[in-house]
N, C-alpha and C. Protein backbone atom coordinates (compact mmCIF):
# COMPACT_ATOMS: atom_id res chain seq x y z
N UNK A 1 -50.06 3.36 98.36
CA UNK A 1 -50.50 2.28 97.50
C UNK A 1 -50.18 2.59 96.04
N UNK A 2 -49.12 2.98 95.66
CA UNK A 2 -48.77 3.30 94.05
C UNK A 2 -48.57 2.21 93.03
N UNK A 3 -48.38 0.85 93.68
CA UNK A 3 -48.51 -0.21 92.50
C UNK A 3 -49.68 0.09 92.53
N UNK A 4 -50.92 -0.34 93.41
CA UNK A 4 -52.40 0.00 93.08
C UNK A 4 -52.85 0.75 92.03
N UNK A 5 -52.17 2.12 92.45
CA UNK A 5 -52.62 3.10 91.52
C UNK A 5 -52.01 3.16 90.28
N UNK A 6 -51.15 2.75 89.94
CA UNK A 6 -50.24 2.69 88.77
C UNK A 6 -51.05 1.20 87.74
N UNK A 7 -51.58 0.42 88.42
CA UNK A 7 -51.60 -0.57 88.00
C UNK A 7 -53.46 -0.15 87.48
N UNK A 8 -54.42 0.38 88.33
CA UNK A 8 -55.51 1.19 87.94
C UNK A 8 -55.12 2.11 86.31
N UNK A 9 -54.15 2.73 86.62
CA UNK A 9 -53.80 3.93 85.14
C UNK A 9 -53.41 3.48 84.07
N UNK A 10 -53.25 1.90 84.61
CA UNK A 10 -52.39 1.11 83.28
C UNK A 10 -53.59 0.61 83.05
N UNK A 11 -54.46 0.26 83.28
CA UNK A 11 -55.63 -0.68 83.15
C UNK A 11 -57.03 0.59 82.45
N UNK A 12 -56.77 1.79 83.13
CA UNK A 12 -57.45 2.70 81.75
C UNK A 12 -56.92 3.18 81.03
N UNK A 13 -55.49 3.56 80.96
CA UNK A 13 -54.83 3.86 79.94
C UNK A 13 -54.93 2.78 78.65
N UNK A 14 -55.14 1.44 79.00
CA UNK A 14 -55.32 0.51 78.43
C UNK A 14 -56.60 0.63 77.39
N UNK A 15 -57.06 1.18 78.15
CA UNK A 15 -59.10 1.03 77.35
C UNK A 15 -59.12 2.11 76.84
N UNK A 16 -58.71 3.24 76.88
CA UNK A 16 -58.89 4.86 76.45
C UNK A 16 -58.58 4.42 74.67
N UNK A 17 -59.64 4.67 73.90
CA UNK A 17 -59.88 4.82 72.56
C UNK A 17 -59.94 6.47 72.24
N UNK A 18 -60.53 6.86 72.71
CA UNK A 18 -60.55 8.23 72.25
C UNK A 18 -59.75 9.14 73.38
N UNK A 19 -59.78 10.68 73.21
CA UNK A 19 -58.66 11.23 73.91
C UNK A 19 -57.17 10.80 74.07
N UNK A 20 -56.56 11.85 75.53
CA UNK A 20 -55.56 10.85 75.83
C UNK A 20 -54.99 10.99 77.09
N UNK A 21 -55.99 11.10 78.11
CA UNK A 21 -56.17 12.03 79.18
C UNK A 21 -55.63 10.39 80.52
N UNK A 22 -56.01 9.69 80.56
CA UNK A 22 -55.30 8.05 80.91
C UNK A 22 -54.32 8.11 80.43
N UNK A 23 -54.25 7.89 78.97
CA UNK A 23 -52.63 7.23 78.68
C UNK A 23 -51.66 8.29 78.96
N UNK A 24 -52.01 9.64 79.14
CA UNK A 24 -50.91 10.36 79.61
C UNK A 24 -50.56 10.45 81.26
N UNK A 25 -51.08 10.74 81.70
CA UNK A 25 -51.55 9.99 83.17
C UNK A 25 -50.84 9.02 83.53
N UNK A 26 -51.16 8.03 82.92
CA UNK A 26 -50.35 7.12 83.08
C UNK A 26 -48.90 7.06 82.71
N UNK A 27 -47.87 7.78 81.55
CA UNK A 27 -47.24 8.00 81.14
C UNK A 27 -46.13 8.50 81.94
N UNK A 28 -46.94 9.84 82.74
CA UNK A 28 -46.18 10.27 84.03
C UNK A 28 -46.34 9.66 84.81
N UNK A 29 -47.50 9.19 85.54
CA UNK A 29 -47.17 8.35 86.74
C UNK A 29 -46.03 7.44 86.62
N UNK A 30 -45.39 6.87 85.64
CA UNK A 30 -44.39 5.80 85.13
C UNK A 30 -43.03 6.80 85.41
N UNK A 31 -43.08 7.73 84.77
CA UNK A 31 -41.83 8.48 85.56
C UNK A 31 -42.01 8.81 86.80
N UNK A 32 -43.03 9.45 87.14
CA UNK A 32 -43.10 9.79 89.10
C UNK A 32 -42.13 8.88 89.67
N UNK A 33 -42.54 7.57 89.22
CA UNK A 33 -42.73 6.25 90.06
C UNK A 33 -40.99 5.69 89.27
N UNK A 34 -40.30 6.54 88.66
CA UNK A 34 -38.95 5.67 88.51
C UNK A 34 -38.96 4.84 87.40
N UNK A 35 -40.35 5.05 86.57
CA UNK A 35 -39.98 3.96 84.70
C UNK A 35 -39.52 4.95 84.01
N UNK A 36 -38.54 5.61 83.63
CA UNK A 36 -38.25 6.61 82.63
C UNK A 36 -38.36 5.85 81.51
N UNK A 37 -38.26 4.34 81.11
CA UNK A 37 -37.69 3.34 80.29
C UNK A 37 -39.68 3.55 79.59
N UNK A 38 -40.15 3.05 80.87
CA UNK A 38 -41.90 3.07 80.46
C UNK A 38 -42.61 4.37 80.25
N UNK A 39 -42.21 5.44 80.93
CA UNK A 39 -43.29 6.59 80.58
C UNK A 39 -42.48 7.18 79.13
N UNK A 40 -41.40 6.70 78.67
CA UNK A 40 -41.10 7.52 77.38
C UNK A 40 -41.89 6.43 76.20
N UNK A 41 -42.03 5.20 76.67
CA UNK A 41 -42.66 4.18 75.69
C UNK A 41 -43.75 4.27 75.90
N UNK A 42 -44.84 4.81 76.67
CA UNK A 42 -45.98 5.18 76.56
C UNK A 42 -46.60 6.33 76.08
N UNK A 43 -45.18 7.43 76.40
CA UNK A 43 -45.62 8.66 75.70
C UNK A 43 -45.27 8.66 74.15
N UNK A 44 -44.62 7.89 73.69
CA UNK A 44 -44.19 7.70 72.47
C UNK A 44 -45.68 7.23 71.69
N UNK A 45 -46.01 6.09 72.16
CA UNK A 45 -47.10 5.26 71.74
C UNK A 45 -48.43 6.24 71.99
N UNK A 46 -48.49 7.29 72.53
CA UNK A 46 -49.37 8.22 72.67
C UNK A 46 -49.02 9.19 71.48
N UNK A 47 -47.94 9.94 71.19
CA UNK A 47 -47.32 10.78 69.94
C UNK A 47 -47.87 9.95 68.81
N UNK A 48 -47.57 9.05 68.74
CA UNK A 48 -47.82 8.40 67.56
C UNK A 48 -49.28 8.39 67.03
N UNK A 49 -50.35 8.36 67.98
CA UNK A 49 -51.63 8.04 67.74
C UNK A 49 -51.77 9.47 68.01
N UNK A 50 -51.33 10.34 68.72
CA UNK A 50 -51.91 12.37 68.77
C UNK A 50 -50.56 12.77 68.63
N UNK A 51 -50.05 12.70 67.54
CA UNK A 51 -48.87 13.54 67.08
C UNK A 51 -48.98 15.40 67.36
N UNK A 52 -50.26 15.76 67.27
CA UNK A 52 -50.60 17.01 67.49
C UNK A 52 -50.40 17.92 68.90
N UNK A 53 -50.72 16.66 69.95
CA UNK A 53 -50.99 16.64 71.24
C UNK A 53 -49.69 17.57 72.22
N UNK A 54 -49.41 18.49 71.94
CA UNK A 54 -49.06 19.45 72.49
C UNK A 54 -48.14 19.45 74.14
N UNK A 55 -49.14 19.02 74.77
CA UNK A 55 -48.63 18.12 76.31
C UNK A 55 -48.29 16.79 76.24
N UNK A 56 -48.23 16.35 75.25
CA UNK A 56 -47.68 14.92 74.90
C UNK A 56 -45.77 15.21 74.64
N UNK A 57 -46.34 16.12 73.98
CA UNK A 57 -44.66 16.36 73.32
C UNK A 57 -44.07 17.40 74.49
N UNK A 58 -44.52 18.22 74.77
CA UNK A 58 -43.71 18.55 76.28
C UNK A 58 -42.99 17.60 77.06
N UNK A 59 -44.02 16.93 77.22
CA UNK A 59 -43.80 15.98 78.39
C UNK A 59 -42.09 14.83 77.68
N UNK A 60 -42.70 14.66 76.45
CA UNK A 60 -41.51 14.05 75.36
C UNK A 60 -40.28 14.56 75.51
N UNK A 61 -40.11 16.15 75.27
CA UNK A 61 -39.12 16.97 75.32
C UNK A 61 -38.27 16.64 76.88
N UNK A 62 -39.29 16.93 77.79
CA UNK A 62 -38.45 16.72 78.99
C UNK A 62 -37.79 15.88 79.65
N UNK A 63 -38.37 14.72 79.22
CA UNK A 63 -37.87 13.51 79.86
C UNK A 63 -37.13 12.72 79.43
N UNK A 64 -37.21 13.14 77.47
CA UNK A 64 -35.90 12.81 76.94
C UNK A 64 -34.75 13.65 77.32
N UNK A 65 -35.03 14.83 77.60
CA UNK A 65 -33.37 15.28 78.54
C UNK A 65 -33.22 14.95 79.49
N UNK A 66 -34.21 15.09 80.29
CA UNK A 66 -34.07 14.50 81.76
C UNK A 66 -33.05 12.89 81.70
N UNK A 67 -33.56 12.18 80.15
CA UNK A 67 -32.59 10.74 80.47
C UNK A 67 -31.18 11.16 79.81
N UNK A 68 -31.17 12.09 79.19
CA UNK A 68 -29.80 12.21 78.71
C UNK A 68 -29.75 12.39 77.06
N UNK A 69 -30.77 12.20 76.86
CA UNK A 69 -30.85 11.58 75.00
C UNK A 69 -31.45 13.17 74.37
N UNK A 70 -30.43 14.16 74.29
CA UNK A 70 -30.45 15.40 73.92
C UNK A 70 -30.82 15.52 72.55
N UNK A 71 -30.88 14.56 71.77
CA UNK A 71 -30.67 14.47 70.28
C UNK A 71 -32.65 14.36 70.10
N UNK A 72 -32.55 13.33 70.80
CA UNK A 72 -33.97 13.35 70.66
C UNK A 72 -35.28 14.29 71.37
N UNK A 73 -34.37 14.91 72.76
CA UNK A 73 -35.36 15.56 73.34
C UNK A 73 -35.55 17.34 72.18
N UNK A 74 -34.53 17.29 71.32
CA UNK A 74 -34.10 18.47 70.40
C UNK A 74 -35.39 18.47 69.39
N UNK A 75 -35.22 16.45 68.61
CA UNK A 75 -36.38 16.86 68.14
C UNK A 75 -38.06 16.69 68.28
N UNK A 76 -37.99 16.46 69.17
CA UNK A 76 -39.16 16.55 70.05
C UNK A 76 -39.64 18.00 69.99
N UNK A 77 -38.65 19.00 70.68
CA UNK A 77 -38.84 20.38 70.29
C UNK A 77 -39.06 20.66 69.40
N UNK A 78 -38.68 20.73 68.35
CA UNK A 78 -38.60 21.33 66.90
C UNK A 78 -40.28 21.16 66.73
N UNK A 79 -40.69 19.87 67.28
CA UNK A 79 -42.37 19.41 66.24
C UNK A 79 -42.83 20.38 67.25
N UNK A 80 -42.81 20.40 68.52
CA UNK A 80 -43.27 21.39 69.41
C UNK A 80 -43.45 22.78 68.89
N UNK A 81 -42.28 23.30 69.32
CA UNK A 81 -42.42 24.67 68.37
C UNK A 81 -43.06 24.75 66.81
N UNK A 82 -43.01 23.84 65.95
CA UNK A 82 -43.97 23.82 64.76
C UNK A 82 -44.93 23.66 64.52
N UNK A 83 -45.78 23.07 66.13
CA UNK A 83 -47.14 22.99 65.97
C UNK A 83 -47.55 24.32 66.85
N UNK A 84 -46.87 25.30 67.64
CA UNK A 84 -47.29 26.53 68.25
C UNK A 84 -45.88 27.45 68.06
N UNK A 85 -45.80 28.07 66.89
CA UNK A 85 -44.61 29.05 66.53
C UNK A 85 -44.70 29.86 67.64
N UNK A 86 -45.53 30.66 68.13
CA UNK A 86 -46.05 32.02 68.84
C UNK A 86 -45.81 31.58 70.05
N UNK A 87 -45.24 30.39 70.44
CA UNK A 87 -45.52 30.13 72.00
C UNK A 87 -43.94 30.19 72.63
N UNK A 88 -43.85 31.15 73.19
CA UNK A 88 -42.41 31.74 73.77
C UNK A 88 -41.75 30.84 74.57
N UNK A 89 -42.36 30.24 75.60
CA UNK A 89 -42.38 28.87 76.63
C UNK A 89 -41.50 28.17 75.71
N UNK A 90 -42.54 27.05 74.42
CA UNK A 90 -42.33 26.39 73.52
C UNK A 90 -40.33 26.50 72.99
N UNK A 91 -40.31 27.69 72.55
CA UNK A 91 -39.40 28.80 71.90
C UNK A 91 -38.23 28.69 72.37
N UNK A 92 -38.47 29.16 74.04
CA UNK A 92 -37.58 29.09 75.03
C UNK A 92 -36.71 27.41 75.40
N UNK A 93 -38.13 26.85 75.18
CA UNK A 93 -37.24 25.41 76.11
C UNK A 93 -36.23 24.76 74.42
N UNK A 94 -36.97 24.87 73.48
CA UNK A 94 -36.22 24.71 72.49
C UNK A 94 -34.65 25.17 72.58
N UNK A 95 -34.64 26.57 72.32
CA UNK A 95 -33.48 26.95 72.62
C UNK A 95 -32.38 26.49 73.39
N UNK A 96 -32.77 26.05 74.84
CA UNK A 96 -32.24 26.12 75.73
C UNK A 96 -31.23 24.68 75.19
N UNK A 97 -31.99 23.35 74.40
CA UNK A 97 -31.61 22.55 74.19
C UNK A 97 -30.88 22.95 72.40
N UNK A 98 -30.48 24.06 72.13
CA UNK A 98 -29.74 24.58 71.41
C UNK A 98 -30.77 24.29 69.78
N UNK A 99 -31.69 24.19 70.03
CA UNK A 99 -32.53 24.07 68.88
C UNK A 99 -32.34 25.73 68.13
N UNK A 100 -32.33 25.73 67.43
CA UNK A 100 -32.56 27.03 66.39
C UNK A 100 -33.48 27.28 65.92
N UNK A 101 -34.25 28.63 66.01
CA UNK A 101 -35.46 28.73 65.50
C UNK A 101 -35.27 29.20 63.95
């Protein structure tokens, strides 16, 4: 039943004022489910309101390579790594997408 459930995550992702524990949720379920078009426009619209949000921008990083759009999944990284210098993970996936520390 994944329209069901997709259509449930859109409907609290919808209402979630504080946190961002729905709208991300929902964000991926949209890629699980084959929206790469929708979970990058939801995770975007999530960055924007928790720019800080750490697993927001992961999730940013990946799926903008995953679609191909290297330019952007690069700087996605960069804010990544600048909001956790020390985080090797962080560091690593940067790199890999030829980011320079």
């Amino acid at each position: 039943q994944r329209e069901a459930a997709l259509a449930w995550l859109r409907k609290a992702a919808a209402v979630e004022t504080v946190g961002s524990r729905h709208r991300f949720v929902y964000g991926v379920a949209q890629h699980d489910f084959g929206d790469m078009t929708g979970a990058l426009s939801t995770l975007r619209q999530l960055h924007n309101a928790l720019p800080a949000d750490e697993q927001v921008l992961l999730a940013l990083v990946n799926y903008s390579a995953e679609s191909g759009n290297r330019d952007l999944a690069q700087r996605y990284a960069k804010k990544l790594v600048a909001l956790a210098p020390q985080n090797q993970n962080y560091r690593g996936l940067a790199a890999s997408l030829g980011v320079s520390p």
